[in-house]
C-alpha atoms as a PDB file:
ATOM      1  CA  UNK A   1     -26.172 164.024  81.589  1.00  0.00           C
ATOM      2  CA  UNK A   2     -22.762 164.913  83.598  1.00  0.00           C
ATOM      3  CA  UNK A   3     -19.619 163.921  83.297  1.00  0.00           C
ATOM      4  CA  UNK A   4     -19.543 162.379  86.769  1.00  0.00           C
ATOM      5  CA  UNK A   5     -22.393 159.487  85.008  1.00  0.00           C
ATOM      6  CA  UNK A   6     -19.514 158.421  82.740  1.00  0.00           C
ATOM      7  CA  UNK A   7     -17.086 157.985  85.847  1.00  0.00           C
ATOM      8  CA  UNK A   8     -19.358 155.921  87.501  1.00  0.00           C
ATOM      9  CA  UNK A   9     -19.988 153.485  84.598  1.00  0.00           C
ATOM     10  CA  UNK A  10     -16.266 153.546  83.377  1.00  0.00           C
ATOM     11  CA  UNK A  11     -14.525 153.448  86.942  1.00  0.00           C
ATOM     12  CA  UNK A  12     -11.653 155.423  88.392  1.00  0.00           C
ATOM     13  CA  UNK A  13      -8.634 153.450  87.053  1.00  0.00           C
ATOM     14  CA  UNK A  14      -6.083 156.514  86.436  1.00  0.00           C
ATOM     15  CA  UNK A  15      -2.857 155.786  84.587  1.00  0.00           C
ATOM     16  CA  UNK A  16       0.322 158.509  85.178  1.00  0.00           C
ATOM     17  CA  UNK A  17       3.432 159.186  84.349  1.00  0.00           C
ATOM     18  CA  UNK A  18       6.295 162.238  85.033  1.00  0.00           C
ATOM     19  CA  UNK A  19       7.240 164.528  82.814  1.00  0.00           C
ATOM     20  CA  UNK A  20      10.884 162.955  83.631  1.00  0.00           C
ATOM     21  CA  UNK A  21       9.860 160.018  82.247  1.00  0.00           C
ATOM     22  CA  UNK A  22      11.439 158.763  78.440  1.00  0.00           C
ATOM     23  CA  UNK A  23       8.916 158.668  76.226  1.00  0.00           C
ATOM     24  CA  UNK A  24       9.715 155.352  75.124  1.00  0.00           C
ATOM     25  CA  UNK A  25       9.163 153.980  78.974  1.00  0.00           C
ATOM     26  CA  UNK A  26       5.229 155.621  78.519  1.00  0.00           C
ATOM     27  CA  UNK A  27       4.906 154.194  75.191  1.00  0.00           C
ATOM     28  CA  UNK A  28       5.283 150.814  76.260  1.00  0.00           C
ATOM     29  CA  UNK A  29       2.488 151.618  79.353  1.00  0.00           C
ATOM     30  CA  UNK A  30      -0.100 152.967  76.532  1.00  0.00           C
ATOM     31  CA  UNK A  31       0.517 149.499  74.846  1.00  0.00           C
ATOM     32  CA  UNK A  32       0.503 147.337  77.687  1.00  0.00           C
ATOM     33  CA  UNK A  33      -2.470 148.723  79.299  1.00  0.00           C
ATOM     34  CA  UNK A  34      -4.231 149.626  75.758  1.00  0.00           C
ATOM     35  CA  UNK A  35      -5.091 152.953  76.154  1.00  0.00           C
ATOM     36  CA  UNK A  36      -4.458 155.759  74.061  1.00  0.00           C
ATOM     37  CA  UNK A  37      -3.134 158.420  76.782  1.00  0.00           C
ATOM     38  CA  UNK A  38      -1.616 158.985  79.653  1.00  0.00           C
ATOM     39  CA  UNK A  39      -2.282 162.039  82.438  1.00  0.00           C
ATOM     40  CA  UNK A  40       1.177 163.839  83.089  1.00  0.00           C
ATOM     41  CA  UNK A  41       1.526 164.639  87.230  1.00  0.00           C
ATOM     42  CA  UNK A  42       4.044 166.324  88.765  1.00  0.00           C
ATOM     43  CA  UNK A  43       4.426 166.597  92.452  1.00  0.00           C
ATOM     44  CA  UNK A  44       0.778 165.774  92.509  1.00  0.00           C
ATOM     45  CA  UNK A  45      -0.435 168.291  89.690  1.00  0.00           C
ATOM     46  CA  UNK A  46      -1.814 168.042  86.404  1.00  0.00           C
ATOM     47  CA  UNK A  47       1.080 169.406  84.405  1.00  0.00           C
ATOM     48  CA  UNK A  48       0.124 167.862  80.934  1.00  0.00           C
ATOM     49  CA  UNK A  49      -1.463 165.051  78.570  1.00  0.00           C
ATOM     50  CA  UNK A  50       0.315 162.298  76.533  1.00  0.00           C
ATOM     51  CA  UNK A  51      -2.036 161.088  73.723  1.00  0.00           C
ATOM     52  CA  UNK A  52      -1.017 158.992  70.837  1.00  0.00           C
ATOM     53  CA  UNK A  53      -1.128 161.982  68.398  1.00  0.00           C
ATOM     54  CA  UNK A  54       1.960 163.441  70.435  1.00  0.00           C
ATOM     55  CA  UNK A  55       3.532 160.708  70.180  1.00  0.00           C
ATOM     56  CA  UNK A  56       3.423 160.036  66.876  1.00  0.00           C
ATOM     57  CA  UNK A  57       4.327 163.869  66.169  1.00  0.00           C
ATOM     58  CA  UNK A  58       7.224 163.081  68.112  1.00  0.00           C
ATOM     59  CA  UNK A  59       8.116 160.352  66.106  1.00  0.00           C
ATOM     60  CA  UNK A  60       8.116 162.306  62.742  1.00  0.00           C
ATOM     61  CA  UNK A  61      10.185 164.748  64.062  1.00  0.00           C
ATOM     62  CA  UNK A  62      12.880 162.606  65.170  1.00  0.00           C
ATOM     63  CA  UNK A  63      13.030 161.119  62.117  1.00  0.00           C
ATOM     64  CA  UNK A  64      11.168 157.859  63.406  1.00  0.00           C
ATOM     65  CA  UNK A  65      12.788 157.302  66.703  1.00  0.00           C
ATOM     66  CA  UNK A  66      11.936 158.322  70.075  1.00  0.00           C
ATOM     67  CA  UNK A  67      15.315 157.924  71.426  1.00  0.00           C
ATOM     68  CA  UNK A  68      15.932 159.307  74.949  1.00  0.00           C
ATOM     69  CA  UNK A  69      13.152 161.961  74.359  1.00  0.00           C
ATOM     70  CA  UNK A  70      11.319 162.709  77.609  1.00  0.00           C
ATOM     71  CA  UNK A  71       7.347 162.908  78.275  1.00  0.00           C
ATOM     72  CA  UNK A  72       7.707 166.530  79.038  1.00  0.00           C
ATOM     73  CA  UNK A  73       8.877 167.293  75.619  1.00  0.00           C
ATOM     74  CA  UNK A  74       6.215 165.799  73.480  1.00  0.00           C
ATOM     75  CA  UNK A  75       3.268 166.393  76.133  1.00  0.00           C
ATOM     76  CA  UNK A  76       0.340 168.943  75.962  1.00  0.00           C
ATOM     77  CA  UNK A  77       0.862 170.702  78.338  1.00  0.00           C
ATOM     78  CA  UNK A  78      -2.221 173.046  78.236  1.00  0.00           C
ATOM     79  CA  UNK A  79      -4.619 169.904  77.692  1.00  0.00           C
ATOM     80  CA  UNK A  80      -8.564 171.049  78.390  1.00  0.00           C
ATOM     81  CA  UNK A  81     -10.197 170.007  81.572  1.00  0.00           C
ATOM     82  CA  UNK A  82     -13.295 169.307  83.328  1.00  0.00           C
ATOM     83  CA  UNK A  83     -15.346 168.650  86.216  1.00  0.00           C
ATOM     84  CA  UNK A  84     -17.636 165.769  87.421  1.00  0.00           C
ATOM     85  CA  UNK A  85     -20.418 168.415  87.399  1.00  0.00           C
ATOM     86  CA  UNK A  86     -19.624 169.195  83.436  1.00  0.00           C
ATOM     87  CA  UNK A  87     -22.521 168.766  81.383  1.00  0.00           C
ATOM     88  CA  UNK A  88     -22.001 166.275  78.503  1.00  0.00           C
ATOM     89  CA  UNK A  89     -22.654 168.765  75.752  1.00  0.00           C
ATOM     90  CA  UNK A  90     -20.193 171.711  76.653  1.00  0.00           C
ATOM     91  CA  UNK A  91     -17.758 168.278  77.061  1.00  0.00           C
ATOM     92  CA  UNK A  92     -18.606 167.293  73.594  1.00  0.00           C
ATOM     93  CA  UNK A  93     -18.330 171.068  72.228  1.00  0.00           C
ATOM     94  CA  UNK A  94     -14.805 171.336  74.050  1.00  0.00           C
ATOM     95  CA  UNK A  95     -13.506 168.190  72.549  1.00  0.00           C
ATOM     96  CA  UNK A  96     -14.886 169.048  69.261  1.00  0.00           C
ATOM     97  CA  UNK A  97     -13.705 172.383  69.004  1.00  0.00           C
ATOM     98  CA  UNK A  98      -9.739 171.292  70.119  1.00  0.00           C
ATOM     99  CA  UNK A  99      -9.924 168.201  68.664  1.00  0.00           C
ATOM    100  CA  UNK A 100      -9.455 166.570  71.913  1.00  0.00           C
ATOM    101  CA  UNK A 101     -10.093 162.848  72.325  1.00  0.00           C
ATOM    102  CA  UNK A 102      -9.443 162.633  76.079  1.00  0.00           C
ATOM    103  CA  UNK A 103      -9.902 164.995  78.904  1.00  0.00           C
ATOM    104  CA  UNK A 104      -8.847 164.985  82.213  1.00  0.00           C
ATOM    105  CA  UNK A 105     -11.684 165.186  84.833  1.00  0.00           C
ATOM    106  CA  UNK A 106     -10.789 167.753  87.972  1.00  0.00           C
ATOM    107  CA  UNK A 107     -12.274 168.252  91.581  1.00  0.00           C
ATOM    108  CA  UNK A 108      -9.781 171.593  91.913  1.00  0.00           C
ATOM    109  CA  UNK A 109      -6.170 169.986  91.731  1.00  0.00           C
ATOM    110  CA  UNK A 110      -7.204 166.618  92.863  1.00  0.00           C
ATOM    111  CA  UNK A 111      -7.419 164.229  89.363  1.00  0.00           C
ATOM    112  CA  UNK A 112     -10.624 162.297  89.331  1.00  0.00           C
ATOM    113  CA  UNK A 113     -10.463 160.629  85.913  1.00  0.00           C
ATOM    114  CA  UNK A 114      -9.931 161.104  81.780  1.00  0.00           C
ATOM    115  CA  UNK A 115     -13.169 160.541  79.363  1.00  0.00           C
ATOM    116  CA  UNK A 116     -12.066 160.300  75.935  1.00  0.00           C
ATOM    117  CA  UNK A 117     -14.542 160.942  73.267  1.00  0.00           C
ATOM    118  CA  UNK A 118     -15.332 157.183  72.665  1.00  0.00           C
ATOM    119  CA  UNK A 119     -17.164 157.765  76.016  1.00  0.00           C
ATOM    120  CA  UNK A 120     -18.697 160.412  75.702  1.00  0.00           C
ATOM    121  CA  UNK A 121     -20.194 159.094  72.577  1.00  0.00           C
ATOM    122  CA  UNK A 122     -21.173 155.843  74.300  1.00  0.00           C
ATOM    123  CA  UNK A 123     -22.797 157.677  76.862  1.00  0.00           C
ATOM    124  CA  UNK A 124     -24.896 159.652  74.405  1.00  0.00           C
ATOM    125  CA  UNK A 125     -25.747 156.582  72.511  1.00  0.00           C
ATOM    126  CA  UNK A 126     -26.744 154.481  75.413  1.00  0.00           C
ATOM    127  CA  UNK A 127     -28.931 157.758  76.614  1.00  0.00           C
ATOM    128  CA  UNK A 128     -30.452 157.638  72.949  1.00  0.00           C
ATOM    129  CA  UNK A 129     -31.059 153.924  73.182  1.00  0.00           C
ATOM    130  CA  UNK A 130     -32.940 153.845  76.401  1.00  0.00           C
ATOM    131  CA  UNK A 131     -35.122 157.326  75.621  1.00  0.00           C
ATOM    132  CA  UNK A 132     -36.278 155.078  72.076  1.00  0.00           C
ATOM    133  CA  UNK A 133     -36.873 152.018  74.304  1.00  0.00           C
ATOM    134  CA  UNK A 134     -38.980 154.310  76.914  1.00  0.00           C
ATOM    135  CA  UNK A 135     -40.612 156.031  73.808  1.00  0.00           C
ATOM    136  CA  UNK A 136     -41.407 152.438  72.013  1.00  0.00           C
ATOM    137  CA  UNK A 137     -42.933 151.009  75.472  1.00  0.00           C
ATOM    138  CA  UNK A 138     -44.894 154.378  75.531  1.00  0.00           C
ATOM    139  CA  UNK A 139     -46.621 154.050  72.041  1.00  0.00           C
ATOM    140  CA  UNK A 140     -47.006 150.147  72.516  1.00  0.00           C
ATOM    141  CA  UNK A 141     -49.193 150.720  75.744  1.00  0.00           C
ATOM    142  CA  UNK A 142     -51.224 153.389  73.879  1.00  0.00           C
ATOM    143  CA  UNK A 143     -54.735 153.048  74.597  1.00  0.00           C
ATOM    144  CA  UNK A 144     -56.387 152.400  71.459  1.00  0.00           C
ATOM    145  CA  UNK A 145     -57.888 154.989  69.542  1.00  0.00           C
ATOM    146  CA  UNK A 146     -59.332 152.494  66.471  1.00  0.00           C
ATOM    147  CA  UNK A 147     -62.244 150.180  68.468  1.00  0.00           C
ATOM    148  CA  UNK A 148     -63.824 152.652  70.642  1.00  0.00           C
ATOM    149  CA  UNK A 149     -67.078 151.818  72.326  1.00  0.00           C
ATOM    150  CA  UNK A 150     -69.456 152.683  69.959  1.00  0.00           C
ATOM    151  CA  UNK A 151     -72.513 151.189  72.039  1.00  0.00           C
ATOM    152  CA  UNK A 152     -75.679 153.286  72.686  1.00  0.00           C
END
């Protein structure tokens, strides 16, 4: 399974913001729009990620405020990427390994979507749901092995 079977299933509605941008201002979009990051473009680049765990280290180190703090500050701004042609494991070994729960999806510099790990995970469990149903059919339509044809 690829990343680009996620995209289709989970759409391609992006949400941005600057690294200009207060924090406070993307805050209120990851609320609004309940998600739990944001991709950081500038002049039509990927240039960083906003998740909720920068966020809240921001918070903690201004002593519970986020004040006039800007996105570029408190973004990642080496987040880990991928392409529709990833496979889902290396996805799942990246995010595991940084502790990543979303990751941009790239076609060179164009941005194509972000996967977070609940996805990923849904995707594997769906996968694992229809292989048992397959499997189940399978053993159901068995021919049976217990009243041969014993006639002579």
């Amino acid at each position: 399974m690829k990343v680009s079977d996620i995209l289709r299933v989970k759409g391609n509605t992006l949400f941005t913001v600057t690294p200009d941008e207060e924090l406070a201002g993307a805050v209120s979009i990851m609320s609004e729009k309940d998600i739990g990051s944001l991709v950081v473009m500038h002049h039509g680049d990927l240039v960083g990620m906003l998740t909720f765990r920068e966020v809240i280290q921001t918070v903690v180190k201004n002593g519970g405020a986020l004040g006039k703090t800007l996105v570029r500050s408190a973004m990642d701004d080496a987040p880990l990427t991928c392409t529709a042609e990833t496979e889902l494991d290396e996805v799942r070994r990246m995010m595991l390994e940084r502790h990543a729960r979303y990751m941009p999806v790239m076609d060179k510099r164009m941005l194509m979507g972000v996967i977070s790990f609940y996805d990923v995970a849904k995707a594997v469990v769906d996968s694992q749901n229809f292989e048992n149903k397959m499997l189940k059919a399978y053993i159901r339509d068995w021919p049976g092995g217990e009243e041969e044809d014993n006639r002579g």
